[in-house]
Protein backbone atom coordinates (compact mmCIF):
# COMPACT_ATOMS: atom_id res chain seq x y z
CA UNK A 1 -22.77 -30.95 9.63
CA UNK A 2 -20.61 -28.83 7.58
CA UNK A 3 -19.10 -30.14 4.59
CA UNK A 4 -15.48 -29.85 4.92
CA UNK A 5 -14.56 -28.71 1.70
CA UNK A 6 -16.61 -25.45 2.10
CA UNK A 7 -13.19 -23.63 4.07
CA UNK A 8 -10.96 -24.70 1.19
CA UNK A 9 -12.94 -23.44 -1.55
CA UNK A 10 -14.09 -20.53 -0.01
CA UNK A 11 -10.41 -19.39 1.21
CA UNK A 12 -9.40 -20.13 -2.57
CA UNK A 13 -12.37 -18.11 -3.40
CA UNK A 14 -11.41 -14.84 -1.04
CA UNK A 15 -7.60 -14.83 -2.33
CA UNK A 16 -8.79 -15.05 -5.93
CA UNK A 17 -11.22 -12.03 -5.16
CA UNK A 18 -8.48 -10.37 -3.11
CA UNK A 19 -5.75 -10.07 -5.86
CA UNK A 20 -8.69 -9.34 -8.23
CA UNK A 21 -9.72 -6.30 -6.69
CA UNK A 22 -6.23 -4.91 -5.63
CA UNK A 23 -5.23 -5.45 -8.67
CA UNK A 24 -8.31 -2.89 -9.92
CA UNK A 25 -7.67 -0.91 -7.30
CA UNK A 26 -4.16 -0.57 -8.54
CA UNK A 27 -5.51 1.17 -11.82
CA UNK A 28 -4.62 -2.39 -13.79
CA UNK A 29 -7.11 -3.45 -16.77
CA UNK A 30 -7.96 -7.44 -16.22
CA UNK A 31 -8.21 -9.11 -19.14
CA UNK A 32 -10.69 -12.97 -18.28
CA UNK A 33 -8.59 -14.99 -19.69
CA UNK A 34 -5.56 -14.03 -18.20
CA UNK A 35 -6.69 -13.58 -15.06
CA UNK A 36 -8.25 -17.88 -15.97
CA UNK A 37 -5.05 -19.04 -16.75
CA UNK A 38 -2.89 -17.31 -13.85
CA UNK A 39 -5.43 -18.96 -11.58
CA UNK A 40 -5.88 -22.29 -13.20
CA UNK A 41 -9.57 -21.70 -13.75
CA UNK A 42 -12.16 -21.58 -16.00
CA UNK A 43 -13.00 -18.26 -17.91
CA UNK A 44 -16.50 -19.16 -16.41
CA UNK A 45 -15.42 -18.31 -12.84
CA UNK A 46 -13.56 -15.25 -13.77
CA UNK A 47 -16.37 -14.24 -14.99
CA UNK A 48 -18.87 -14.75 -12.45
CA UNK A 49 -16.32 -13.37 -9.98
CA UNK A 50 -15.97 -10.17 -11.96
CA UNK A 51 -19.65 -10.00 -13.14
CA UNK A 52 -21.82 -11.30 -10.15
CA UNK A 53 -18.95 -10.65 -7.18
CA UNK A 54 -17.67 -7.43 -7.99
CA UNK A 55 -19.25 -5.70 -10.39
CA UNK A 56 -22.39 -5.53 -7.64
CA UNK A 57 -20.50 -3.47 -5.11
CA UNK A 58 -17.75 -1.47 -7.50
CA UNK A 59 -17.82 0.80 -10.28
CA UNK A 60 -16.56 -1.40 -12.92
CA UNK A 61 -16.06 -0.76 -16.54
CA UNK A 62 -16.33 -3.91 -18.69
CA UNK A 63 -14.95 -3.60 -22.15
CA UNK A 64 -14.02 -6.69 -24.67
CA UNK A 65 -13.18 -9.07 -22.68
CA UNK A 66 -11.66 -6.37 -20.31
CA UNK A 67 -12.30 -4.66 -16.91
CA UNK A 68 -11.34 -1.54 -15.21
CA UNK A 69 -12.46 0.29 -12.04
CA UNK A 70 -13.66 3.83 -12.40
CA UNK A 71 -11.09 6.72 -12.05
CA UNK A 72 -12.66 8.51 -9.24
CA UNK A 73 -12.39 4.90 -6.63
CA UNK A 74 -8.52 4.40 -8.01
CA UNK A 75 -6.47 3.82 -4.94
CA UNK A 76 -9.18 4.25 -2.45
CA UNK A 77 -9.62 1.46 -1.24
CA UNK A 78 -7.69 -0.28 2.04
CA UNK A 79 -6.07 -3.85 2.35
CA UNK A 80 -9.02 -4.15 5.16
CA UNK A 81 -11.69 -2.91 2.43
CA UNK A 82 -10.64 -5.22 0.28
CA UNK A 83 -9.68 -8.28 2.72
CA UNK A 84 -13.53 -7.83 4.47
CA UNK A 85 -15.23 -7.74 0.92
CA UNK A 86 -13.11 -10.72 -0.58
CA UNK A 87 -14.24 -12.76 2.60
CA UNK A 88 -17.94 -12.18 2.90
CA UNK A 89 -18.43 -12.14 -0.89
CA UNK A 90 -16.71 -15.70 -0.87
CA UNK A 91 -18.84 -17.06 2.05
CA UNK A 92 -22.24 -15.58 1.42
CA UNK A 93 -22.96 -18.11 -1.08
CA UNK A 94 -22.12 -20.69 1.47
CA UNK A 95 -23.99 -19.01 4.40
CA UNK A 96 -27.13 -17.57 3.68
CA UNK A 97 -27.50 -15.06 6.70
CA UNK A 98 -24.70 -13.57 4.97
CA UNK A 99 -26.58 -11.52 2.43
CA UNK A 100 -25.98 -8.66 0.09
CA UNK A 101 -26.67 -5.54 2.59
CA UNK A 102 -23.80 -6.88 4.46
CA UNK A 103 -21.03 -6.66 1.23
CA UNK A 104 -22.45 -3.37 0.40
CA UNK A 105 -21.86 -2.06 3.70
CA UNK A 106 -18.42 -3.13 3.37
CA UNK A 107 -17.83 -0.33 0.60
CA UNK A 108 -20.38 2.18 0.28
CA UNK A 109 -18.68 4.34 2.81
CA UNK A 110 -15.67 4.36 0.88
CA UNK A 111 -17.27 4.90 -2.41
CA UNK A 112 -19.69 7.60 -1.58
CA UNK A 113 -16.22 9.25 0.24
CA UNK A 114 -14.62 9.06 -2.88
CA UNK A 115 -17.12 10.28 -4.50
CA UNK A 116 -17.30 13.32 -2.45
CA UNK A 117 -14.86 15.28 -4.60
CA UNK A 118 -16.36 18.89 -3.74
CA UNK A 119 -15.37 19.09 0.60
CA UNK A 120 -11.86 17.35 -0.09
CA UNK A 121 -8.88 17.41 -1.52
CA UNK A 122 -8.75 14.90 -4.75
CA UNK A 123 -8.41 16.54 -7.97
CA UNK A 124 -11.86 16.15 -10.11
CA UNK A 125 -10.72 14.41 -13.19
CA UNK A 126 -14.35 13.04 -14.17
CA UNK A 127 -14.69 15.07 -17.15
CA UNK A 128 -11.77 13.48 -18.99
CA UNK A 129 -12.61 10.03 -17.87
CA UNK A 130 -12.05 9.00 -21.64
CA UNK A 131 -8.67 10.51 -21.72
CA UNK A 132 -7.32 8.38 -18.04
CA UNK A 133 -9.03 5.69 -19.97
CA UNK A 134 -7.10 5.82 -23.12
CA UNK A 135 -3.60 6.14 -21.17
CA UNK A 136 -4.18 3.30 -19.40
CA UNK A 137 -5.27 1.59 -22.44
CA UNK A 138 -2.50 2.24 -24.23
CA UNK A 139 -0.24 1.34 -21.36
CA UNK A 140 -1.18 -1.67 -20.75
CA UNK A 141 -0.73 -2.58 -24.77
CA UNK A 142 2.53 -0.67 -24.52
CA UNK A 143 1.13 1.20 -27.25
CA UNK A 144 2.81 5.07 -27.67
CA UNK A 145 0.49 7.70 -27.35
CA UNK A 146 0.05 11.85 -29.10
CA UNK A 147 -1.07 14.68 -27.39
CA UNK A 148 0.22 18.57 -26.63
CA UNK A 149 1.29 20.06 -23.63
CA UNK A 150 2.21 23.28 -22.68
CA UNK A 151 1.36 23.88 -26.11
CA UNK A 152 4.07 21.57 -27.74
CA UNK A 153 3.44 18.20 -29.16
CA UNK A 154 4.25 15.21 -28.18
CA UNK A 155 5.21 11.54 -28.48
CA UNK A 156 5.31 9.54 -25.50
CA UNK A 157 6.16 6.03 -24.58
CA UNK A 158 3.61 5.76 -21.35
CA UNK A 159 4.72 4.26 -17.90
CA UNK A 160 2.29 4.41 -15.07
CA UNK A 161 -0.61 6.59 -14.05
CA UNK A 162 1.03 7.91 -10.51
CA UNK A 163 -1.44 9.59 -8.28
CA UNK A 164 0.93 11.92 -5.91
CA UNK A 165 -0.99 14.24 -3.12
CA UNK A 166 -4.02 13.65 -4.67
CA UNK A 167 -2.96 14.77 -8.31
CA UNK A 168 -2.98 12.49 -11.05
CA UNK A 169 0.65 12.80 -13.26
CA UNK A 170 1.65 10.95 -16.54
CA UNK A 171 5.32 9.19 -16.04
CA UNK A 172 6.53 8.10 -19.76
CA UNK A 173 9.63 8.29 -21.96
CA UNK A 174 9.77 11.20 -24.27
CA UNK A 175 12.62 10.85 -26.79
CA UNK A 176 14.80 8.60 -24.19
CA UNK A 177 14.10 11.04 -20.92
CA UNK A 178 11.68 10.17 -18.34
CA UNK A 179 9.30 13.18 -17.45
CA UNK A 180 6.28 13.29 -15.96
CA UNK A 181 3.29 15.39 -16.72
CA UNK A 182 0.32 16.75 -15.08
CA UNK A 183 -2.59 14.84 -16.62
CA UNK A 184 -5.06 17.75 -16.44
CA UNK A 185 -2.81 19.59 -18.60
CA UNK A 186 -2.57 16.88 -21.40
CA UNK A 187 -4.94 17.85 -24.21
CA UNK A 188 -5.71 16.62 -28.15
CA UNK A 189 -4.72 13.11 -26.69
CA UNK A 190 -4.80 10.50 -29.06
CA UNK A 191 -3.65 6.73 -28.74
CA UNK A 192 -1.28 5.19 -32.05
CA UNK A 193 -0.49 1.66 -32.85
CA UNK A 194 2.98 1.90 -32.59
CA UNK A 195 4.39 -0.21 -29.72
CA UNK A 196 7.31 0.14 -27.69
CA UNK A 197 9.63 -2.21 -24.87
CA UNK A 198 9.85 -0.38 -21.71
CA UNK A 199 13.22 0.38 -20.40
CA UNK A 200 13.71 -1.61 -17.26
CA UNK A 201 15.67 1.26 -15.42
CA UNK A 202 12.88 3.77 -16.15
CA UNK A 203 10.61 1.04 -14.18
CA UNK A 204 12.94 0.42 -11.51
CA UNK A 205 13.13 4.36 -10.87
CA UNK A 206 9.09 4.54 -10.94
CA UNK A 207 8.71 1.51 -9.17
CA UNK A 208 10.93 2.80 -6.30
CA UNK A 209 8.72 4.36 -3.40
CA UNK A 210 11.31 6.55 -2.39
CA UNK A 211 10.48 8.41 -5.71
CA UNK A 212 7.51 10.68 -5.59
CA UNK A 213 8.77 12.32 -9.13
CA UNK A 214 10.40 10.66 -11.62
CA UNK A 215 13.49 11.64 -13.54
CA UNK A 216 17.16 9.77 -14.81
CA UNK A 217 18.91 12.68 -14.41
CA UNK A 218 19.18 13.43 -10.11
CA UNK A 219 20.27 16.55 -8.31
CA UNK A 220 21.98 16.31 -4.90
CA UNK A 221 20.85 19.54 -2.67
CA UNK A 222 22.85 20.56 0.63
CA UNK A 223 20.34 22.58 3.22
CA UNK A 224 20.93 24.00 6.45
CA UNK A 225 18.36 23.28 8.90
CA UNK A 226 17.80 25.80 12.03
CA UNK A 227 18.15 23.85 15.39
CA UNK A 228 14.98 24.92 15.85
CA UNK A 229 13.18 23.07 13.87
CA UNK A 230 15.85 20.15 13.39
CA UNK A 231 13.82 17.99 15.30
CA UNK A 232 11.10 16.98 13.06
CA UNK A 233 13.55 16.08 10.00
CA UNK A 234 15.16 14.23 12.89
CA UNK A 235 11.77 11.97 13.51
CA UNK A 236 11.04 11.58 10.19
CA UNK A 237 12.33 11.93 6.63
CA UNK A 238 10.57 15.17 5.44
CA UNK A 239 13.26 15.56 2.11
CA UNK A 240 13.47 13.40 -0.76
CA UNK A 241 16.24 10.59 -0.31
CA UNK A 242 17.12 12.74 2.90
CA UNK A 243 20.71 11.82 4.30
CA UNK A 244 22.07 14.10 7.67
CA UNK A 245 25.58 15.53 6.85
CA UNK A 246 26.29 17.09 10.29
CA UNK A 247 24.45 18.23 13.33
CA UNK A 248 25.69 20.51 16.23
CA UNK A 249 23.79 22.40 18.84
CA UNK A 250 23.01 25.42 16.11
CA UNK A 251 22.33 23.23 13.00
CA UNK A 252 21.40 20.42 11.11
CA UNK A 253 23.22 20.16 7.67
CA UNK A 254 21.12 17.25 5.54
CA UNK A 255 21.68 16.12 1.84
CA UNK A 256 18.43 15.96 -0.67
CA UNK A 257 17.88 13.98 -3.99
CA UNK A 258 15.56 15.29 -5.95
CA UNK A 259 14.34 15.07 -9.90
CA UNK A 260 13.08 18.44 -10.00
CA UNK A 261 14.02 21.72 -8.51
CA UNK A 262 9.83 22.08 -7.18
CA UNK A 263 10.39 18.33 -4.98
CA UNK A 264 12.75 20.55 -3.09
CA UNK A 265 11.66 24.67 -3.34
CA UNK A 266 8.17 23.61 -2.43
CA UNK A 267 9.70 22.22 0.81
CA UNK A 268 11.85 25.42 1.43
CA UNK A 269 9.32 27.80 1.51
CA UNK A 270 6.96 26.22 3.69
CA UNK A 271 10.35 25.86 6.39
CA UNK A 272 11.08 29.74 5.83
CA UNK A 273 13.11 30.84 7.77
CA UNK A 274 14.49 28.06 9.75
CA UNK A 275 15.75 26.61 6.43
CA UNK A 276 17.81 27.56 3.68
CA UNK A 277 19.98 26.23 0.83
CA UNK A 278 23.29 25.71 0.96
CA UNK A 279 24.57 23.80 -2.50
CA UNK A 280 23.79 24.21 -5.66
CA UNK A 281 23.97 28.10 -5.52
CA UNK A 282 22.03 28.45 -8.57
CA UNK A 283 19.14 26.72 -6.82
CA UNK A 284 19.63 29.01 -3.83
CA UNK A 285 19.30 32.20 -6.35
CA UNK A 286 16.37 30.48 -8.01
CA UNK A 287 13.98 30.60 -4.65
CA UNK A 288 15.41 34.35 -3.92
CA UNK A 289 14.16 35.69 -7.17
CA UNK A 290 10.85 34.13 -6.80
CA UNK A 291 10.39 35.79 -3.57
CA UNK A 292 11.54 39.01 -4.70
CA UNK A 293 9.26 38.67 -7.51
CA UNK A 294 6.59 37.77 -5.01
CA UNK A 295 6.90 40.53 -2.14
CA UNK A 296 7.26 43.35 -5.15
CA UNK A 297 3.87 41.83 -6.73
């Protein structure tokens, strides 16, 4: 007969595992003891759920007390990925024909797919592993960090680590402004031990998932959209913060947020010539130049 308890424990056991891995998955480092007292366990378990659960099946990086997943599985994984392994590796203790070729089949797809850098689309970032490393590091300690871009030094108070079409991007505060920065391009990166309070409307604005770039200061674009094609911004919000001004039988006249004048121009060009801007003129000029440039090159 089965012992009644088993259900309990094990369901405690798969939630536990659950908010473990999303957690990793979410880029977070997991410190035991934390993770012991948020659950009301012993470091013990933690451990054995980290070392002898997960660590099996994921690529995890275990460092003083502290554990990270790889770079190249970050945000890979689905809710189902996750739910499935957090269930059988909490019941195949408990039911032996449950063994460990199942769990591995659970995630090897998605690993080896994420692995598979070269056919697809996700920017290779394995050769500055110890950089990502370091910046999440450092934001997790709240710790502010060195380093030159675009050939210009810089101090940075570091956010998040945002990963946006398949491009990894630095959000932080750089003397009070919140910019973001292409983390391929960040070089001589070096963490310091000076710590900082983020500022809670910086988070807010990251933390909103209307915000695919991040910025305090916000620029309100009017475009006219050809009838045309009004349809599919109709469906579905294809602009940033998109709001529809007016629409007759020739037009569609729709307001845009944006943080940076590329969230919008990149947009533009691919709607050519069923779309064009209407406010702020100086945007408008902005795109024309770039195409003249462009056709006389």
């Amino acid at each position: 007969m089965m012992n009644k308890e088993r259900p309990k424990k094990t369901d405690k056991l798969a939630m536990r595992l659950t908010s473990i891995i999303t957690r990793l998955n979410a880029g977070e480092i997991l410190s035991v003891k934390e993770l012991a007292d948020e659950f009301a366990v012993t470091k013990r378990s933690i451990q054995k759920d980290l070392n002898e659960r997960v660590m099996q099946f994921l690529p995890i990086t275990a460092e003083n007390g502290q554990y990270y997943l790889e770079a190249y599985l970050l945000g890979k994984l689905t809710y189902d990925d996750i739910r499935d392994f957090a269930l059988l590796s909490g019941i195949n203790k408990l039911y032996p024909t449950i063994d460990d070729n199942a769990l591995s089949d659970v995630l090897n797809k998605k690993i080896n797919d994420a692995m598979l850098i070269k056919g697809g689309a996700y920017e290779d970032i394995s050769s500055k592993k110890k950089e990502f490393d370091l910046i999440r590091l450092a934001i997790v300690l709240k710790h502010q960090i060195c380093f030159t871009y675009n050939d210009k030094k810089r101090l940075l108070n570091p956010y998040k680590m945002v990963n946006n079409n398949d491009i990894w991007y630095l959000v932080g505060d750089e003397d009070g402004e919140l910019k973001t920065y292409s983390f391929t391009k960040i070089d001589k990166l070096c963490k310091t031990e000076k710590s900082f309070t983020p500022n809670s409307d910086y988070t807010d604005i990251i933390n909103d998932p209307h915000n695919k770039w991040f910025s305090k200061n916000k620029l309100k674009v009017i475009l006219e959209i050809d009838s045309s094609v009004a349809e599919y911004f109709l469906r579905r919000e294809l602009l940033p913060h998109q709001v529809v001004l007016k629409q007759t039988k020739k037009k569609l006249i729709v307001q845009a947020t944006i943080a940076y004048d590329e969230e919008i121009l990149k947009i533009v060009r691919y709607w050519i010539p069923h779309i064009k801007i209407v406010e702020p003129y100086e945007l408008d000029e902005k795109l024309k130049n770039e195409l003249i440039l462009y056709l006389n090159s």
